[in-house]
C-alpha atoms as a PDB file:
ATOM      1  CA  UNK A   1      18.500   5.035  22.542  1.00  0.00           C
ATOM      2  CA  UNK A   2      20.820   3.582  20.379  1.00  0.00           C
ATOM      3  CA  UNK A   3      19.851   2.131  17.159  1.00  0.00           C
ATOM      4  CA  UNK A   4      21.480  -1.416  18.186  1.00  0.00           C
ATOM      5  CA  UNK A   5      19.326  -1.386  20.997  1.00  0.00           C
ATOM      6  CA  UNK A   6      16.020  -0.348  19.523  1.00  0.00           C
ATOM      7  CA  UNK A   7      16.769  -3.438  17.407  1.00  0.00           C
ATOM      8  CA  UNK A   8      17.649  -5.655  20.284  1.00  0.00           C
ATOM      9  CA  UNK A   9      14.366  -4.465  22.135  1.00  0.00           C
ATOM     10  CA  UNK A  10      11.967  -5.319  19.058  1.00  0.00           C
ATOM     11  CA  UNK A  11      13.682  -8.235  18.074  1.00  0.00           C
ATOM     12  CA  UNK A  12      15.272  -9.963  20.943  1.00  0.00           C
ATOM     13  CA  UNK A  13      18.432 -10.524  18.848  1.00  0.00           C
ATOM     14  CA  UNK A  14      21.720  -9.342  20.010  1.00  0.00           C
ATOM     15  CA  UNK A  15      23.390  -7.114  17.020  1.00  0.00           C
ATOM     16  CA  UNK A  16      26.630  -7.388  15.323  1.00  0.00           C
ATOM     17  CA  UNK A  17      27.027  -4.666  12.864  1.00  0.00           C
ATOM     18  CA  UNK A  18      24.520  -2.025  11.567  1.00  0.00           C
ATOM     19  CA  UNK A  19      25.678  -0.311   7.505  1.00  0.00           C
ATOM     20  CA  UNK A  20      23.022   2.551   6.170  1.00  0.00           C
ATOM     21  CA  UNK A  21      21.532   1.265   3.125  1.00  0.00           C
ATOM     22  CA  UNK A  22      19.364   3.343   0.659  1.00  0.00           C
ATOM     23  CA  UNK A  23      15.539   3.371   1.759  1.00  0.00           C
ATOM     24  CA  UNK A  24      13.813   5.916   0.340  1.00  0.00           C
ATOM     25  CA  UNK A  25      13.238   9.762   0.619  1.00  0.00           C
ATOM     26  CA  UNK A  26      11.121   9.370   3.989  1.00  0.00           C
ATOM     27  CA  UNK A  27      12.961   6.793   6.589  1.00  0.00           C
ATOM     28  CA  UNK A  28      16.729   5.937   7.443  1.00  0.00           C
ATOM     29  CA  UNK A  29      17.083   2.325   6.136  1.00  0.00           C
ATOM     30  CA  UNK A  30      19.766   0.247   7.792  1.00  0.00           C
ATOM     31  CA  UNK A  31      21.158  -3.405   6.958  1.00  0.00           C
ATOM     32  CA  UNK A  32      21.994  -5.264  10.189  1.00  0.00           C
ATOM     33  CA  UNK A  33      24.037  -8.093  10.838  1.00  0.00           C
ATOM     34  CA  UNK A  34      22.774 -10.347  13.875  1.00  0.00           C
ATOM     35  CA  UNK A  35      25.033 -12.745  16.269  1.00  0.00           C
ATOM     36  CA  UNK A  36      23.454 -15.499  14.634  1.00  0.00           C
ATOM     37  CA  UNK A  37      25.036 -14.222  11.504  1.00  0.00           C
ATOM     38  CA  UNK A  38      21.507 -13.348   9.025  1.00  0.00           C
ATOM     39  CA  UNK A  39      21.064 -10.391   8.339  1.00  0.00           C
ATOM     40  CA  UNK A  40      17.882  -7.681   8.793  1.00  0.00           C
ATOM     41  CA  UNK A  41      16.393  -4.647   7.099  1.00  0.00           C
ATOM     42  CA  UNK A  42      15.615  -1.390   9.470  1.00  0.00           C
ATOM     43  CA  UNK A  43      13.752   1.333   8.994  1.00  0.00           C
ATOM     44  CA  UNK A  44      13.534   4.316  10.921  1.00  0.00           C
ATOM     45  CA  UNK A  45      12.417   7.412  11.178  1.00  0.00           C
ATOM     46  CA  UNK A  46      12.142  10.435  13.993  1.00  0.00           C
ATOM     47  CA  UNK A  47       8.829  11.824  13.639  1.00  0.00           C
ATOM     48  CA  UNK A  48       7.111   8.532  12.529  1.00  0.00           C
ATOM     49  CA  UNK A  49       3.742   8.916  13.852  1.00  0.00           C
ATOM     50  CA  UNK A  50       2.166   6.719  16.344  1.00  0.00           C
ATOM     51  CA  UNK A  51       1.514   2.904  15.351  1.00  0.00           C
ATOM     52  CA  UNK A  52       2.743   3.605  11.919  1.00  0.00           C
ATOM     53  CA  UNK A  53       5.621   1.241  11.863  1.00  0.00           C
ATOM     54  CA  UNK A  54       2.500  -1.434  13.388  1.00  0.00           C
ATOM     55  CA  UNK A  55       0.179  -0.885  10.468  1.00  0.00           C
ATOM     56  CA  UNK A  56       2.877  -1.335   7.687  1.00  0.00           C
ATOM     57  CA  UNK A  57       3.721  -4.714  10.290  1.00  0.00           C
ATOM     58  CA  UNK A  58       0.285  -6.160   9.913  1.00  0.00           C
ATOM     59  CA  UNK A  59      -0.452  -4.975   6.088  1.00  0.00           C
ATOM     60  CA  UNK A  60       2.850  -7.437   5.329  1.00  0.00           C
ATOM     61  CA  UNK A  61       1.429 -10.215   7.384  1.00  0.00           C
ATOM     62  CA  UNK A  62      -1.631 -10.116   5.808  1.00  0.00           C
ATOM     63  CA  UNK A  63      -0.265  -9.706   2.232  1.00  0.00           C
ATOM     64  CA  UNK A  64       1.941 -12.706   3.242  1.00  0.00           C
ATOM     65  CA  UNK A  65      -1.317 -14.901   4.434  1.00  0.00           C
ATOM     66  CA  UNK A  66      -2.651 -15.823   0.994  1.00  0.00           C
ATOM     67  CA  UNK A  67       1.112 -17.774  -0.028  1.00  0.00           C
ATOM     68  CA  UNK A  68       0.659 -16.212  -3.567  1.00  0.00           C
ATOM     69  CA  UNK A  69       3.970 -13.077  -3.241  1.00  0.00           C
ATOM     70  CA  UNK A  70       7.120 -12.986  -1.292  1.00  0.00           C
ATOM     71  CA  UNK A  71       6.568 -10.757   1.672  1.00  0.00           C
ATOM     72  CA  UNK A  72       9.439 -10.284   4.272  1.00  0.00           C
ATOM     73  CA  UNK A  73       8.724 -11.764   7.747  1.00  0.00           C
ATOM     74  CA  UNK A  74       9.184  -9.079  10.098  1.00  0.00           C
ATOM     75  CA  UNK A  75      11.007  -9.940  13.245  1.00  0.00           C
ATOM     76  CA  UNK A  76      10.198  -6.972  15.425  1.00  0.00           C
ATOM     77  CA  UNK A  77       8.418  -3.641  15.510  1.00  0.00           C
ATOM     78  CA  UNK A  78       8.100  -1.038  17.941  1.00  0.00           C
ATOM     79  CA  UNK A  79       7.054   2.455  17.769  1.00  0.00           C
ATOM     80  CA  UNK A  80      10.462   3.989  15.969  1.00  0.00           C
ATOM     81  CA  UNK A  81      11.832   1.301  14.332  1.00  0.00           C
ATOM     82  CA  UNK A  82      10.500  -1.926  11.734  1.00  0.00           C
ATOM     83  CA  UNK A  83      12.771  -4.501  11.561  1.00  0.00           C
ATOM     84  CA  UNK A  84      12.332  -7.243   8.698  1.00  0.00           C
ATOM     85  CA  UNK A  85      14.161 -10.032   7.215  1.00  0.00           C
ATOM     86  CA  UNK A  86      16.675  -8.939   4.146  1.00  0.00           C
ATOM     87  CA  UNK A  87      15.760  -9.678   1.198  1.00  0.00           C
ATOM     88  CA  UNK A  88      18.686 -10.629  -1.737  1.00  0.00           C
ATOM     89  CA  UNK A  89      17.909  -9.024  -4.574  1.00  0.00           C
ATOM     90  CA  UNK A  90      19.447  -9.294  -8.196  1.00  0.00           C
ATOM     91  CA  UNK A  91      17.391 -12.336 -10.115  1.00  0.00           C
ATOM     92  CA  UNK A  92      15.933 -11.654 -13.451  1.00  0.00           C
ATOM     93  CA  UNK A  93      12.167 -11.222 -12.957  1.00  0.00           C
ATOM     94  CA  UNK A  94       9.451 -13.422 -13.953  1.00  0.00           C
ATOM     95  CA  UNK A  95       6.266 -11.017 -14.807  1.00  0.00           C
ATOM     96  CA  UNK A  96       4.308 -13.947 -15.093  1.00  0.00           C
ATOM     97  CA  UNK A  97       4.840 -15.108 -11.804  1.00  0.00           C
ATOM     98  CA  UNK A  98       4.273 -11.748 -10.416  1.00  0.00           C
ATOM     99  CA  UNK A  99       1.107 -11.430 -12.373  1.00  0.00           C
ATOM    100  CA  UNK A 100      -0.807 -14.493 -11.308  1.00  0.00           C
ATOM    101  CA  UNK A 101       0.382 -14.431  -7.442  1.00  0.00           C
ATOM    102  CA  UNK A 102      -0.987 -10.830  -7.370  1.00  0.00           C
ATOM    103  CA  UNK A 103      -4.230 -11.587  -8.748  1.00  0.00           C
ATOM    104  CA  UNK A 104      -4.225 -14.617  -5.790  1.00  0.00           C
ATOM    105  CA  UNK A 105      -3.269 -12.053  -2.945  1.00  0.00           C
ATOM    106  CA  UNK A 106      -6.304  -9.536  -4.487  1.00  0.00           C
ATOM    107  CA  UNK A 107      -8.602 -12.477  -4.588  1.00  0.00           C
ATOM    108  CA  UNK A 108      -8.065 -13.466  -1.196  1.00  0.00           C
ATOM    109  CA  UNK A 109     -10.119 -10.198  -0.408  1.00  0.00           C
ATOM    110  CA  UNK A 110     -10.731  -8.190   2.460  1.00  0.00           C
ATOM    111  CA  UNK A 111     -13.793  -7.659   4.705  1.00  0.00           C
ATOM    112  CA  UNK A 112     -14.743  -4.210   3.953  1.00  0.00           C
ATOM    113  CA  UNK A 113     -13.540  -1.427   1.713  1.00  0.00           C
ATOM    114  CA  UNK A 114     -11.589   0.431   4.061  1.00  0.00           C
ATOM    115  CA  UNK A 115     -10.009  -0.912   7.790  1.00  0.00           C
ATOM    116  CA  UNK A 116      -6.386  -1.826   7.727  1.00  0.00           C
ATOM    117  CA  UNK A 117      -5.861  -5.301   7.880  1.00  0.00           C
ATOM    118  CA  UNK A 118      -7.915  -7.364  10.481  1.00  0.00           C
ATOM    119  CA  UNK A 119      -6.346 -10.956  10.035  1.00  0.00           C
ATOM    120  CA  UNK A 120      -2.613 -10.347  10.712  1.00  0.00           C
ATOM    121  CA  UNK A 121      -0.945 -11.726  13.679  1.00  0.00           C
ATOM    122  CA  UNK A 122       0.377 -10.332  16.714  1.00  0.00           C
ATOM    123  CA  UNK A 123       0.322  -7.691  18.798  1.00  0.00           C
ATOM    124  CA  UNK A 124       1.348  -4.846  17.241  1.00  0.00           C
ATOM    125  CA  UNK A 125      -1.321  -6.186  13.823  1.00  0.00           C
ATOM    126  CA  UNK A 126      -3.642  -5.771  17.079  1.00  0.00           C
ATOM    127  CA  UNK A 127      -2.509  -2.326  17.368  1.00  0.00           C
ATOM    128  CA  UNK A 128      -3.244  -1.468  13.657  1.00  0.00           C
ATOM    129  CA  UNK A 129      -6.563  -3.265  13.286  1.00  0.00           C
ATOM    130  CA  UNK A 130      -8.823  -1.598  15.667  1.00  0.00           C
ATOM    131  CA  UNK A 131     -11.241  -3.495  17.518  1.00  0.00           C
ATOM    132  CA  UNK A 132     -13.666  -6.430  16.288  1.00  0.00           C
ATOM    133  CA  UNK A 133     -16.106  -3.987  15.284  1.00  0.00           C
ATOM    134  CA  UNK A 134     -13.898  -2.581  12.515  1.00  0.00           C
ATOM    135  CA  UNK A 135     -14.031  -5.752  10.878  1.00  0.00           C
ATOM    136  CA  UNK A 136     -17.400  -5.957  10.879  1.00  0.00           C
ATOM    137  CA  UNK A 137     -18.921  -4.390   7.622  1.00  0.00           C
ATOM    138  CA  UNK A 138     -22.419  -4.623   8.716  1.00  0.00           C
ATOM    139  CA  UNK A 139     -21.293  -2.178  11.787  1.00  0.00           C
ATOM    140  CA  UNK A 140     -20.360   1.695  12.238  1.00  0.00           C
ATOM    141  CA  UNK A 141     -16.615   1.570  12.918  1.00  0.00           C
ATOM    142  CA  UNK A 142     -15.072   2.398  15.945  1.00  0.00           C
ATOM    143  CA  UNK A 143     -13.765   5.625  16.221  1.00  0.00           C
ATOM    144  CA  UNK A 144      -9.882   5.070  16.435  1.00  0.00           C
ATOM    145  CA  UNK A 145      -9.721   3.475  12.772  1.00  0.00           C
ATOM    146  CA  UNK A 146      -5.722   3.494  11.894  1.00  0.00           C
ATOM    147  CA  UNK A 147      -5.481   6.023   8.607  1.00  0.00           C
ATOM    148  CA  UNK A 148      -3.783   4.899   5.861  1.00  0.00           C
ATOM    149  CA  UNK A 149       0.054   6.774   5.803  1.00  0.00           C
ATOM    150  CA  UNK A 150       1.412   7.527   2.756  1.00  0.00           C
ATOM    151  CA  UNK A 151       4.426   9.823   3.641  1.00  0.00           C
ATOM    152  CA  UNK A 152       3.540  12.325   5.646  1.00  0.00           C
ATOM    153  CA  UNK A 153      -0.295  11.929   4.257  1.00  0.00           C
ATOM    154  CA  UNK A 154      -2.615  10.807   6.638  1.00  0.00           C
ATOM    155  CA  UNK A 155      -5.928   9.403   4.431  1.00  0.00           C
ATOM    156  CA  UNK A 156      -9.069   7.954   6.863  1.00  0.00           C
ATOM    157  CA  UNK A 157      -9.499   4.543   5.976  1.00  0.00           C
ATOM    158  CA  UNK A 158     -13.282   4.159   8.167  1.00  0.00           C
ATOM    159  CA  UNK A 159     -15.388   1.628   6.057  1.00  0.00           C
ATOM    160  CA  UNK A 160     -17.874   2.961   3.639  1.00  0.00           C
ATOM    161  CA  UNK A 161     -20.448   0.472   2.143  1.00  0.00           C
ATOM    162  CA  UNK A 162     -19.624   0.821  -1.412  1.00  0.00           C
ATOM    163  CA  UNK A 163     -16.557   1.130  -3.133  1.00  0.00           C
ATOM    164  CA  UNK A 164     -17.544   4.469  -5.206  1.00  0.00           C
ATOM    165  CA  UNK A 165     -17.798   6.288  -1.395  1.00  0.00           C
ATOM    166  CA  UNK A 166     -14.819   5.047  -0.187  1.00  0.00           C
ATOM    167  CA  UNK A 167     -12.834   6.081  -3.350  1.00  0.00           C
ATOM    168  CA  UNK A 168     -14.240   9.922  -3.294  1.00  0.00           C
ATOM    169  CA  UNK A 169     -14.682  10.290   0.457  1.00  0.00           C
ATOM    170  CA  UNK A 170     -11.564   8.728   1.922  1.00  0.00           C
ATOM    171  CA  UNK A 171      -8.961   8.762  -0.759  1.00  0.00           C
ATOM    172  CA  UNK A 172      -9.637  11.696  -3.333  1.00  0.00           C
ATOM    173  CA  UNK A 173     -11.709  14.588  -1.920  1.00  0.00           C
ATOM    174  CA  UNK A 174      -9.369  14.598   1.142  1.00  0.00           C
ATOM    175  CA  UNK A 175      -6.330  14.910  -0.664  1.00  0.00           C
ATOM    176  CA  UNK A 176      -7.765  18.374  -2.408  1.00  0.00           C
ATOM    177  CA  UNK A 177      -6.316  20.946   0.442  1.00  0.00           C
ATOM    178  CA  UNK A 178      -2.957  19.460  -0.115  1.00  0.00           C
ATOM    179  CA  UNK A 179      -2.405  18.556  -3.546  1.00  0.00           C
ATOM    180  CA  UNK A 180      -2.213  22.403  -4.886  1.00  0.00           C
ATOM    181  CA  UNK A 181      -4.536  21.747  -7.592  1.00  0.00           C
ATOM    182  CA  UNK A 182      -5.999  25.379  -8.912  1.00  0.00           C
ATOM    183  CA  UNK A 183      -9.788  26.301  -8.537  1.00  0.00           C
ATOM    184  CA  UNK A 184     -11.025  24.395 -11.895  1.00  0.00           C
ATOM    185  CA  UNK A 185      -8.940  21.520 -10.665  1.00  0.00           C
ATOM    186  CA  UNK A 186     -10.717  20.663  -7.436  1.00  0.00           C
ATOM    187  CA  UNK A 187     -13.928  21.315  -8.805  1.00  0.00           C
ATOM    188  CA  UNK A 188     -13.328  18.799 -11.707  1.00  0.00           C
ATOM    189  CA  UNK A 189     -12.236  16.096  -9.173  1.00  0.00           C
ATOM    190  CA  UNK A 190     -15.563  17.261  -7.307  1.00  0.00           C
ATOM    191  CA  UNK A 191     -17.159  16.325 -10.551  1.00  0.00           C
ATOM    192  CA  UNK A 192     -15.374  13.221 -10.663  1.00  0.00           C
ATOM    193  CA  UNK A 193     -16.725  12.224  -7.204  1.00  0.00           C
ATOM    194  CA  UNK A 194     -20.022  12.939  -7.850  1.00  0.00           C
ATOM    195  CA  UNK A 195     -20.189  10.192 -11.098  1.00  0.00           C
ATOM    196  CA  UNK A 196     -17.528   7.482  -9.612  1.00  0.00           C
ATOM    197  CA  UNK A 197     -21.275   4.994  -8.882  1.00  0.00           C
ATOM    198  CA  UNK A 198     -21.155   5.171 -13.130  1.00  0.00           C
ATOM    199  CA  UNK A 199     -17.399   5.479 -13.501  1.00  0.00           C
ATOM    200  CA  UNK A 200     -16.072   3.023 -10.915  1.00  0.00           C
ATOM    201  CA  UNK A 201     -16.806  -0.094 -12.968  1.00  0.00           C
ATOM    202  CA  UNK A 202     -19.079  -2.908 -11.998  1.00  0.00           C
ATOM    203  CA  UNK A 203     -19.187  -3.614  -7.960  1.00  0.00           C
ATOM    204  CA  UNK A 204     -16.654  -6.200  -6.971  1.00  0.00           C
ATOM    205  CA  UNK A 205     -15.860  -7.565  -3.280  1.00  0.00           C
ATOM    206  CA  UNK A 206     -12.939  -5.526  -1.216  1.00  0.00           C
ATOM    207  CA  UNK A 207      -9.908  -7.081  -3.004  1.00  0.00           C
ATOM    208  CA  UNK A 208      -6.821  -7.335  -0.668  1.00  0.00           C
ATOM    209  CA  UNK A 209      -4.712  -4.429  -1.717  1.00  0.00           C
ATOM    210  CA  UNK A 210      -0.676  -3.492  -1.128  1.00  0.00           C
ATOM    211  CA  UNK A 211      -1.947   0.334  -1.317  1.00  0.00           C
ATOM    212  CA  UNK A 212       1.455   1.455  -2.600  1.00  0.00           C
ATOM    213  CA  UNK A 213       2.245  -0.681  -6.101  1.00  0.00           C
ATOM    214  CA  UNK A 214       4.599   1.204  -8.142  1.00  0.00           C
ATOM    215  CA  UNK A 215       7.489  -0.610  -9.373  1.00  0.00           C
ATOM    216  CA  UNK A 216       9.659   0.681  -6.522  1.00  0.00           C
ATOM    217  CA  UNK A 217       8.102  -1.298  -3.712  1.00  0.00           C
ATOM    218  CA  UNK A 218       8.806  -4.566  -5.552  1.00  0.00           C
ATOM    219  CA  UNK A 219      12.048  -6.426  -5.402  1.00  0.00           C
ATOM    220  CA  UNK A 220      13.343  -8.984  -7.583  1.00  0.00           C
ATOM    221  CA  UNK A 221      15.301 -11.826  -5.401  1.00  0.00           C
ATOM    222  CA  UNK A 222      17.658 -13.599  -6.678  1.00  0.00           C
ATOM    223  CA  UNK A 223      15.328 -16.693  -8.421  1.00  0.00           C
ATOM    224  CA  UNK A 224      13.812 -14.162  -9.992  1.00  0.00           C
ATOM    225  CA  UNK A 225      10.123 -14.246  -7.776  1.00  0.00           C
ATOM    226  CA  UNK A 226       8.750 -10.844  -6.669  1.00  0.00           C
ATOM    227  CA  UNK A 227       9.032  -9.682  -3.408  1.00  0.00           C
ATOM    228  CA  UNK A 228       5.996  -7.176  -2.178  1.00  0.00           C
ATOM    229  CA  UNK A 229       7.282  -4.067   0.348  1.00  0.00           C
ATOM    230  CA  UNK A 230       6.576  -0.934   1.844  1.00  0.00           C
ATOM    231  CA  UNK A 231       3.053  -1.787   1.780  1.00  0.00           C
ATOM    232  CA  UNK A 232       0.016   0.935   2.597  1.00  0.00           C
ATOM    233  CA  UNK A 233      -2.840  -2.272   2.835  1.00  0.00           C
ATOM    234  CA  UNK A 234      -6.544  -1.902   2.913  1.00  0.00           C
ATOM    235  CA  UNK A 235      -9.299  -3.522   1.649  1.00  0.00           C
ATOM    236  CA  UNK A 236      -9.907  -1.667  -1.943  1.00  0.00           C
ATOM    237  CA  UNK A 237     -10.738  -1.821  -5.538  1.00  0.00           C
ATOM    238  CA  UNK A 238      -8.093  -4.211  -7.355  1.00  0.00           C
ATOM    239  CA  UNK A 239      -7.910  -1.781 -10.319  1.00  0.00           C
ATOM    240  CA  UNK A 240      -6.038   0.517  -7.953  1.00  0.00           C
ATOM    241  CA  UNK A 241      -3.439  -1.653  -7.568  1.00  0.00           C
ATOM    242  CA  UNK A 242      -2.909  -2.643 -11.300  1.00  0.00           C
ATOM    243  CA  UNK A 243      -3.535   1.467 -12.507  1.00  0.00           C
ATOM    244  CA  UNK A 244      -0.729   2.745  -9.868  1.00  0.00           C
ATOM    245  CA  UNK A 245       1.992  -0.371 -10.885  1.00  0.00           C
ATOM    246  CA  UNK A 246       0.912   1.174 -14.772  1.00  0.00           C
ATOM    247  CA  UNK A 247       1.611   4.802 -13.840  1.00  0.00           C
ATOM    248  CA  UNK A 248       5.353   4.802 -14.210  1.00  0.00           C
ATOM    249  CA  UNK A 249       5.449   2.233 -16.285  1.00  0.00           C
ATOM    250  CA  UNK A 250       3.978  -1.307 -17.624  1.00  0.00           C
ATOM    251  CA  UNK A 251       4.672  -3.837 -15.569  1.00  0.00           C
ATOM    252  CA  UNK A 252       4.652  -5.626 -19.384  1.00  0.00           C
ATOM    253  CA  UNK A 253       1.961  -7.759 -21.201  1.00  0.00           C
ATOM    254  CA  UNK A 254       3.208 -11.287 -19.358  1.00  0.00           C
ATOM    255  CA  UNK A 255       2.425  -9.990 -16.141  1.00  0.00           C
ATOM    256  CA  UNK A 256      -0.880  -8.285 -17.315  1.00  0.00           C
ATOM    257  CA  UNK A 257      -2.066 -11.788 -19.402  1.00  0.00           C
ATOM    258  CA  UNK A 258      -0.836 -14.151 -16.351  1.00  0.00           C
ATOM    259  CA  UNK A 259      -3.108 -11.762 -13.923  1.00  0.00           C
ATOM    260  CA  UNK A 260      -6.301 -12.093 -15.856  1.00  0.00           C
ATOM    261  CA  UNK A 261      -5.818 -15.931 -16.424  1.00  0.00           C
ATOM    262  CA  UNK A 262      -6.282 -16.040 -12.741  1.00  0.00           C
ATOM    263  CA  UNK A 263      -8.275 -13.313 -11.998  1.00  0.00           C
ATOM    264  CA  UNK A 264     -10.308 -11.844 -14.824  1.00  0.00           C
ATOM    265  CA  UNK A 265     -11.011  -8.123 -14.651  1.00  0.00           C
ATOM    266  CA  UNK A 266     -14.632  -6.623 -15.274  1.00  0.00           C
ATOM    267  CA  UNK A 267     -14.940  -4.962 -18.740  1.00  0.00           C
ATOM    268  CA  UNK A 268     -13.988  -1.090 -19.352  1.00  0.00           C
ATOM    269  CA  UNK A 269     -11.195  -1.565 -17.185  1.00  0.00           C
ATOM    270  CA  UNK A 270      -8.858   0.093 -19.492  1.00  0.00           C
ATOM    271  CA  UNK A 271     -10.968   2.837 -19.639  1.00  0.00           C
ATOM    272  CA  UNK A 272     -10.657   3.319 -16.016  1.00  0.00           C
ATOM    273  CA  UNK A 273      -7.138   3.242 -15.574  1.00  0.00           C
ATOM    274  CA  UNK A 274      -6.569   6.837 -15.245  1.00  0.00           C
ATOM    275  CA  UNK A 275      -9.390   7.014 -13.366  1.00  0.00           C
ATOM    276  CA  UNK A 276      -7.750   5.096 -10.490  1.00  0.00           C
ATOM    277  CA  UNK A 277      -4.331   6.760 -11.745  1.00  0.00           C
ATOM    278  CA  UNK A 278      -5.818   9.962  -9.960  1.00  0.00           C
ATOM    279  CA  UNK A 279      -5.053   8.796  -6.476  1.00  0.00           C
ATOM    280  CA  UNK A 280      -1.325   8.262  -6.719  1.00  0.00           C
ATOM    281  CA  UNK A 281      -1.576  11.703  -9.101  1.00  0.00           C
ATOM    282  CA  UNK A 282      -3.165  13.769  -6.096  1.00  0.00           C
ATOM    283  CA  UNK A 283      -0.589  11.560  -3.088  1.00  0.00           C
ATOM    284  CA  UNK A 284       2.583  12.877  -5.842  1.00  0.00           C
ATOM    285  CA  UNK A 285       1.229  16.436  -5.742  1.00  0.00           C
ATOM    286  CA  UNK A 286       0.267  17.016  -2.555  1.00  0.00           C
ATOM    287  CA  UNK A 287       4.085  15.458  -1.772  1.00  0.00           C
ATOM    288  CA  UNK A 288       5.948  16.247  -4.022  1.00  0.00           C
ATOM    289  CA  UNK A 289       4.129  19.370  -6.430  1.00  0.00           C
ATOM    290  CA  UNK A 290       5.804  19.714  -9.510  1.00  0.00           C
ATOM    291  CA  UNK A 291       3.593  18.800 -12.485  1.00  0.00           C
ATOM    292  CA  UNK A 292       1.992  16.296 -10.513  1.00  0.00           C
ATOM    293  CA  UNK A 293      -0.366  18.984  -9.813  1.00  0.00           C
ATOM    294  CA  UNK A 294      -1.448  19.733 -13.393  1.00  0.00           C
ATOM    295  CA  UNK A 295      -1.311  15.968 -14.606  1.00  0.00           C
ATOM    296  CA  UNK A 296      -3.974  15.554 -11.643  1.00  0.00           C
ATOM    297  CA  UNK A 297      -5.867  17.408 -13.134  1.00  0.00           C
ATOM    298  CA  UNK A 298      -5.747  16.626 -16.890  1.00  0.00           C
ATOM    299  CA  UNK A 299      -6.825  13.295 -15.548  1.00  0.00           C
ATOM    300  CA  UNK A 300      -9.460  15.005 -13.379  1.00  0.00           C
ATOM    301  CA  UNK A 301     -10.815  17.102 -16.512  1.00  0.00           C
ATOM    302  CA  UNK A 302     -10.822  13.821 -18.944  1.00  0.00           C
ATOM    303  CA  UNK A 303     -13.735  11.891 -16.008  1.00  0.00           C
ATOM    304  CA  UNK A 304     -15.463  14.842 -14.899  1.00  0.00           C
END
């Protein structure tokens, strides 16, 4: 099937012209022009797994539900292909702005640390949510839970009843056959797990999380208002979100001041941003290896 019809089919829009566009190191991006003459952003991929293209559908729609962020409004998705509306880039941020409509979009919360969204729209969100009883945080989860995709990771994302579980058992300790640490290395993030219910921070509610914040997967439009992409979204500890937008780089003391005026954060949470800097450490080595690997585990050794 042609790409201009895999469009057509998710969309319902009859296509004009399809350019490749830069997308990242995992999907062929595409910027499509339709009859009506607006234009679209298309991602696709091969080997995308099953209902991945649906999850990252329903994590924008429910980042979008709160007002707070830009999101783009996708117009179609299908198994091989996400279409969404194009976004203009090339405005001169405002950190501030980004700042306090992220702390809104964390506060709107989620209902459990864990399942993928549960409020988004539509039928493919239906597709990525799981049943009713995955939203229910009182209940065991059902047992086709979407994962959480990051790359060609595959993390479980089943509810746990405390934030300190969910961190160790569904985000660090399964990343340990695949992020090449040595011997000393797993066993300090071991360690790690074992003290997160003292080194997590006090307990907060799920806080509605993009899963994927580095400074790559936000855009800038053109009136200078942040625009929130590529999302991996699940109900999680907000400190995730701010430590991974810190890792390669600050997203500047504007943004961090405007965040907290909205939403403080619970004391010690500088002392825990390498701690929730180790999650993004262990995703980069088990993808990508280079130091990634060691810097894991400097990080590891420092909690442990």
């Amino acid at each position: 099937m042609s790409l201009e019809t895999a469009v057509r089919e998710a969309t319902g829009r009859e296509v004009r012209r399809v350019e490749r566009v830069g997308g990242g190191d995992i999907n062929e991006a595409f910027r499509v022009q339709f009859a009506d003459e607006s234009f679209g952003f298309v991602k696709t991929r091969g080997d995308v797994a099953a209902g991945e293209y649906a999850a990252e559908a329903a994590g924008l729609r429910w980042l979008a539900e709160p007002g707070a962020l830009r999101v783009p409004e996708v117009l179609g998705v299908a198994d091989d292909v996400l279409v969404l509306d194009w976004v203009d880039e090339g405005g001169r941020g405002d950190p501030a702005a980004f700042g306090a409509g992220l702390a809104a979009v964390h506060a709107a919360g989620a209902e459990t640390f864990g399942a993928p969204p549960a409020r988004a729209s539509g039928s493919d969100a239906a597709r990525a949510s799981g049943s009713d009883a995955a939203r229910a945080s009182g209940g065991a989860p059902p047992a086709a839970v979407t994962p959480l995709r990051l790359g060609s990771l595959s993390l479980p994302n089943e509810p746990t009843p405390d934030w300190p579980t969910f961190y160790a058992e569904r985000r660090l300790l399964p990343l340990l056959p695949h992020a090449g640490l040595t011997r000393f290395g797993n066993r300090a993030v071991e360690s790690v797990c074992s003290r997160l219910q003292d080194l997590a921070g006090p307990p907060e509610p799920p806080a509605r999380l993009h899963g994927d914040l580095w400074s790559g997967n936000v855009l800038w439009g053109r009136d200078g208002r942040a625009w929130l992409i590529d999302p991996a979204a699940y109900g999680g500890h907000r400190e995730v979100d701010l430590a991974m937008l810190r890792l390669f780089g600050s997203p500047g003391k504007a943004f961090l001041t405007a965040y907290e005026e909205r939403h403080p954060l619970a004391p010690g949470h500088q002392d825990r941003v390498e701690l929730y800097q180790l999650f993004p450490l262990l995703v980069h080595a088990a993808l990508f290896g280079g130091g990634y690997p060691a810097s894991a585990e400097r990080v590891a050794r420092k909690y442990a």
